[in-house]
Protein backbone atom coordinates (compact mmCIF):
# COMPACT_ATOMS: atom_id res chain seq x y z
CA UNK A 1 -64.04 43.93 -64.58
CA UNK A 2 -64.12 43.80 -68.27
CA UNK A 3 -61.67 42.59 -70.62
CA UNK A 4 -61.37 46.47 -72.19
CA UNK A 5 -60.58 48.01 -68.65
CA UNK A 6 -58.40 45.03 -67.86
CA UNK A 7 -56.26 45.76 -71.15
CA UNK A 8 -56.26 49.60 -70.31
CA UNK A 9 -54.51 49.22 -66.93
CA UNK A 10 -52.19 46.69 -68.70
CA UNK A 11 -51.46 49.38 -71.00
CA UNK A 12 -51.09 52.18 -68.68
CA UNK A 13 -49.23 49.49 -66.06
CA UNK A 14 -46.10 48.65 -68.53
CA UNK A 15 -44.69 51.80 -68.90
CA UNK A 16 -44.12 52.14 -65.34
CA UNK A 17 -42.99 48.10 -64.49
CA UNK A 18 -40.41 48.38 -67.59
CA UNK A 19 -38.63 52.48 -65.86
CA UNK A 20 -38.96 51.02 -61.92
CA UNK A 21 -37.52 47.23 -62.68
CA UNK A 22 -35.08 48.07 -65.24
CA UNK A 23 -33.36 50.21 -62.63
CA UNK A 24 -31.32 46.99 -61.34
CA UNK A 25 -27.50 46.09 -63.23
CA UNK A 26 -25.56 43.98 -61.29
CA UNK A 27 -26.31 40.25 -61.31
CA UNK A 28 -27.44 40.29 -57.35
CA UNK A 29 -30.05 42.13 -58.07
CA UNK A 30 -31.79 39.95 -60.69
CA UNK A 31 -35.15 38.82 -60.86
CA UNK A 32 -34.67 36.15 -63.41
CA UNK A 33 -38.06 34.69 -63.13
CA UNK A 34 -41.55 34.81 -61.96
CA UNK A 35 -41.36 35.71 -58.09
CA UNK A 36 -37.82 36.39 -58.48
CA UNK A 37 -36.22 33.28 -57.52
CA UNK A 38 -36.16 29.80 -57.24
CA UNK A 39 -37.39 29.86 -53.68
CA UNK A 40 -40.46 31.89 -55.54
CA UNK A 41 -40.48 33.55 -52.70
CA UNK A 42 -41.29 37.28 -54.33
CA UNK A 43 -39.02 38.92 -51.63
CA UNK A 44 -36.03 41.10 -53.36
CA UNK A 45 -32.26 41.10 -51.82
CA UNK A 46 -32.26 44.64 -53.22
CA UNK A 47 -31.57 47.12 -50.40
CA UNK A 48 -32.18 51.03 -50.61
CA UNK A 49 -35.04 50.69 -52.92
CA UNK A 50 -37.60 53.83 -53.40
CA UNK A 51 -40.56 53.79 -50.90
CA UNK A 52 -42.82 55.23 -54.27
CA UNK A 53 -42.96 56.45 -57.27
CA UNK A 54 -44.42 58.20 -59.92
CA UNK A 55 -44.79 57.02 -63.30
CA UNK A 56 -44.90 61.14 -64.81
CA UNK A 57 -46.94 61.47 -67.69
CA UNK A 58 -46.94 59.51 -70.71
CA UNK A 59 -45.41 61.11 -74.02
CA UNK A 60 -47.37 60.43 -77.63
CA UNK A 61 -44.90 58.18 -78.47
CA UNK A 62 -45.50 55.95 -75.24
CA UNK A 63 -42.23 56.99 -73.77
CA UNK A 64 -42.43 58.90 -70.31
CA UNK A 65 -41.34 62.35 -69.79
CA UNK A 66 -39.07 61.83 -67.50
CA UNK A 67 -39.04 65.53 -65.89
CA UNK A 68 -42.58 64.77 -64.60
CA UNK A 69 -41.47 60.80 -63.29
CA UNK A 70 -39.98 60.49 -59.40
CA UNK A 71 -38.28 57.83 -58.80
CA UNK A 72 -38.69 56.12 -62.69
CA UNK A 73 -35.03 55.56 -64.78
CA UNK A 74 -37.18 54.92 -68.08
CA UNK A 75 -39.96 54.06 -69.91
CA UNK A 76 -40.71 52.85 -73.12
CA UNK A 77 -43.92 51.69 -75.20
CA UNK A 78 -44.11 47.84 -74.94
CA UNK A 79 -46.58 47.11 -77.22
CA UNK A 80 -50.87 47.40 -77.21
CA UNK A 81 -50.91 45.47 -74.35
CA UNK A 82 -49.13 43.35 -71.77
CA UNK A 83 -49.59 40.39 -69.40
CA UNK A 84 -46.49 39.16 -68.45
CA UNK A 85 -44.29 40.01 -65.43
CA UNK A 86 -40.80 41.29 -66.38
CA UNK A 87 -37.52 39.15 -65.99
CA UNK A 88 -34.20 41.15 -65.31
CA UNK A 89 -31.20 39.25 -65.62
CA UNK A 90 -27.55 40.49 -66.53
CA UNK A 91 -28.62 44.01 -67.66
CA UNK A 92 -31.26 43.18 -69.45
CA UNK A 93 -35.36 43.04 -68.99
CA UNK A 94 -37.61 40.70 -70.44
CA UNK A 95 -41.26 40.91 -71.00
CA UNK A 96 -43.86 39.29 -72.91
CA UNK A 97 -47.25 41.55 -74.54
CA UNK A 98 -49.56 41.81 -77.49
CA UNK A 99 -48.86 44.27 -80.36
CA UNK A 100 -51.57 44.51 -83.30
CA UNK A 101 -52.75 41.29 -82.37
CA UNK A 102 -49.45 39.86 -82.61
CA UNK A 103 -47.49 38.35 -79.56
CA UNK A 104 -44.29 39.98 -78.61
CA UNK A 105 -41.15 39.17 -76.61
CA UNK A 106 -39.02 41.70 -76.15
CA UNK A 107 -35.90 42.25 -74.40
CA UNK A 108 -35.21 46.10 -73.03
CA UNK A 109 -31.18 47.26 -71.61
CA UNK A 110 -31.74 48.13 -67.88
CA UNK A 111 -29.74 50.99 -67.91
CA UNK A 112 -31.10 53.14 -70.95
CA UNK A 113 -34.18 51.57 -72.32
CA UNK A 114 -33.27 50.70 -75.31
CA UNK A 115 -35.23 47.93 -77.13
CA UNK A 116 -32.38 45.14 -77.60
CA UNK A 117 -34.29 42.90 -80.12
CA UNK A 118 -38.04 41.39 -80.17
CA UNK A 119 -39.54 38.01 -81.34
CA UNK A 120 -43.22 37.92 -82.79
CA UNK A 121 -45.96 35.23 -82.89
CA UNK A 122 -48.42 35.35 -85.52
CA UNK A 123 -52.60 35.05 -83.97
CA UNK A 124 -53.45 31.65 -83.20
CA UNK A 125 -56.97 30.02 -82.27
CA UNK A 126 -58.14 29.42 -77.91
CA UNK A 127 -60.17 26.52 -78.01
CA UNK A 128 -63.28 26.55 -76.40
CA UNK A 129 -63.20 23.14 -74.82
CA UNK A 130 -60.17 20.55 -75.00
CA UNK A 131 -61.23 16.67 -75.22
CA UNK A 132 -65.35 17.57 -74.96
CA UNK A 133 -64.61 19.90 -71.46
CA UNK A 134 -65.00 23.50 -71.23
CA UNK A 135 -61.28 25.44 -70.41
CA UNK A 136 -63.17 28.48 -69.78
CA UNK A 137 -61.12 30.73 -72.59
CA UNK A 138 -63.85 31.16 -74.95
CA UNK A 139 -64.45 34.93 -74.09
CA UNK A 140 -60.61 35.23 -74.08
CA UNK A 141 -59.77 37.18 -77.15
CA UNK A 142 -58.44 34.93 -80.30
CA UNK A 143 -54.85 36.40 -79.67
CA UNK A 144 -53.76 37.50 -76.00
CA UNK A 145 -50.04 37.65 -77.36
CA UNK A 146 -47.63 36.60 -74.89
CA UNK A 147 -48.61 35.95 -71.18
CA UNK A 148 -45.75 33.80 -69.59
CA UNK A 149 -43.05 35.65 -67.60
CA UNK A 150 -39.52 34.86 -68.57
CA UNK A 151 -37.36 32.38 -66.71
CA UNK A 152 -33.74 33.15 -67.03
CA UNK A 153 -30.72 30.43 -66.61
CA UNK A 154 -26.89 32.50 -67.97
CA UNK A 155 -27.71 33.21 -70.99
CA UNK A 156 -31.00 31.34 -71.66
CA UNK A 157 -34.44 32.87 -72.11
């Protein structure tokens, strides 16, 4: 698959993971971290969850009509692109992505959406090898923007 398809589903991907995950409030029901927990076991304690959904078609602003979603509390435009897997931690989600070659880091309120604030990285260079070896990121894009997921300790990002 190329990198153009891979950046479409991304795109098309976030709206949905930001509505479906930012559903959760109360501290049990967390997922500060990539697979979830510390026993990265990617098994939620959440009970009464949706068996589907449906993401309902996407506005021009990147937002979601929600009268067309089932199942989806909210969706918002992330950026051009992203990679990361969302955090959710004490009513808020976390997610890193790529806007105008630019990486982001934003922070979303579970319960409406609402973009709480957002950090930016200016483009930096991929090396193609590192001490005379290939790494293997020379067709990566110059600027992928942010890729790691989130951990979350209190009130640490």
């Amino acid at each position: 698959m190329n990198l153009r398809v891979m950046l479409r589903i991304a795109s098309a991907s976030l709206v949905v993971l930001a509505g479906v995950l930012g559903t959760s409030v109360a501290r049990s029901d967390d997922w500060p971290q990539w697979c979830g927990s510390d026993g990265k076991n990617m098994v939620s304690s959440e009970k009464g969850l949706p068996e589907s959904f449906a993401r309902g078609k996407r506005q021009s602003d990147g937002t979601i009509d929600l009268s067309t979603a089932t199942n989806v509390k909210w969706g918002v435009k992330i950026g051009t692109a992203f990679f990361s897997t969302p955090s959710v931690s004490s009513g808020k989600v976390f997610v890193g992505g790529l806007d105008r070659r630019e990486g982001i880091f934003v922070c979303f309120d579970t319960a409406t959406g609402k973009r709480l604030w957002q950090w930016q990285a200016p483009p930096r260079e991929v090396p193609g090898t590192i001490d005379g070896f290939s790494i293997g990121l020379s067709t990566i894009p110059h600027q992928i923007g942010v890729c790691s997921s989130a951990a979350v300790d209190g009130d640490r990002v």
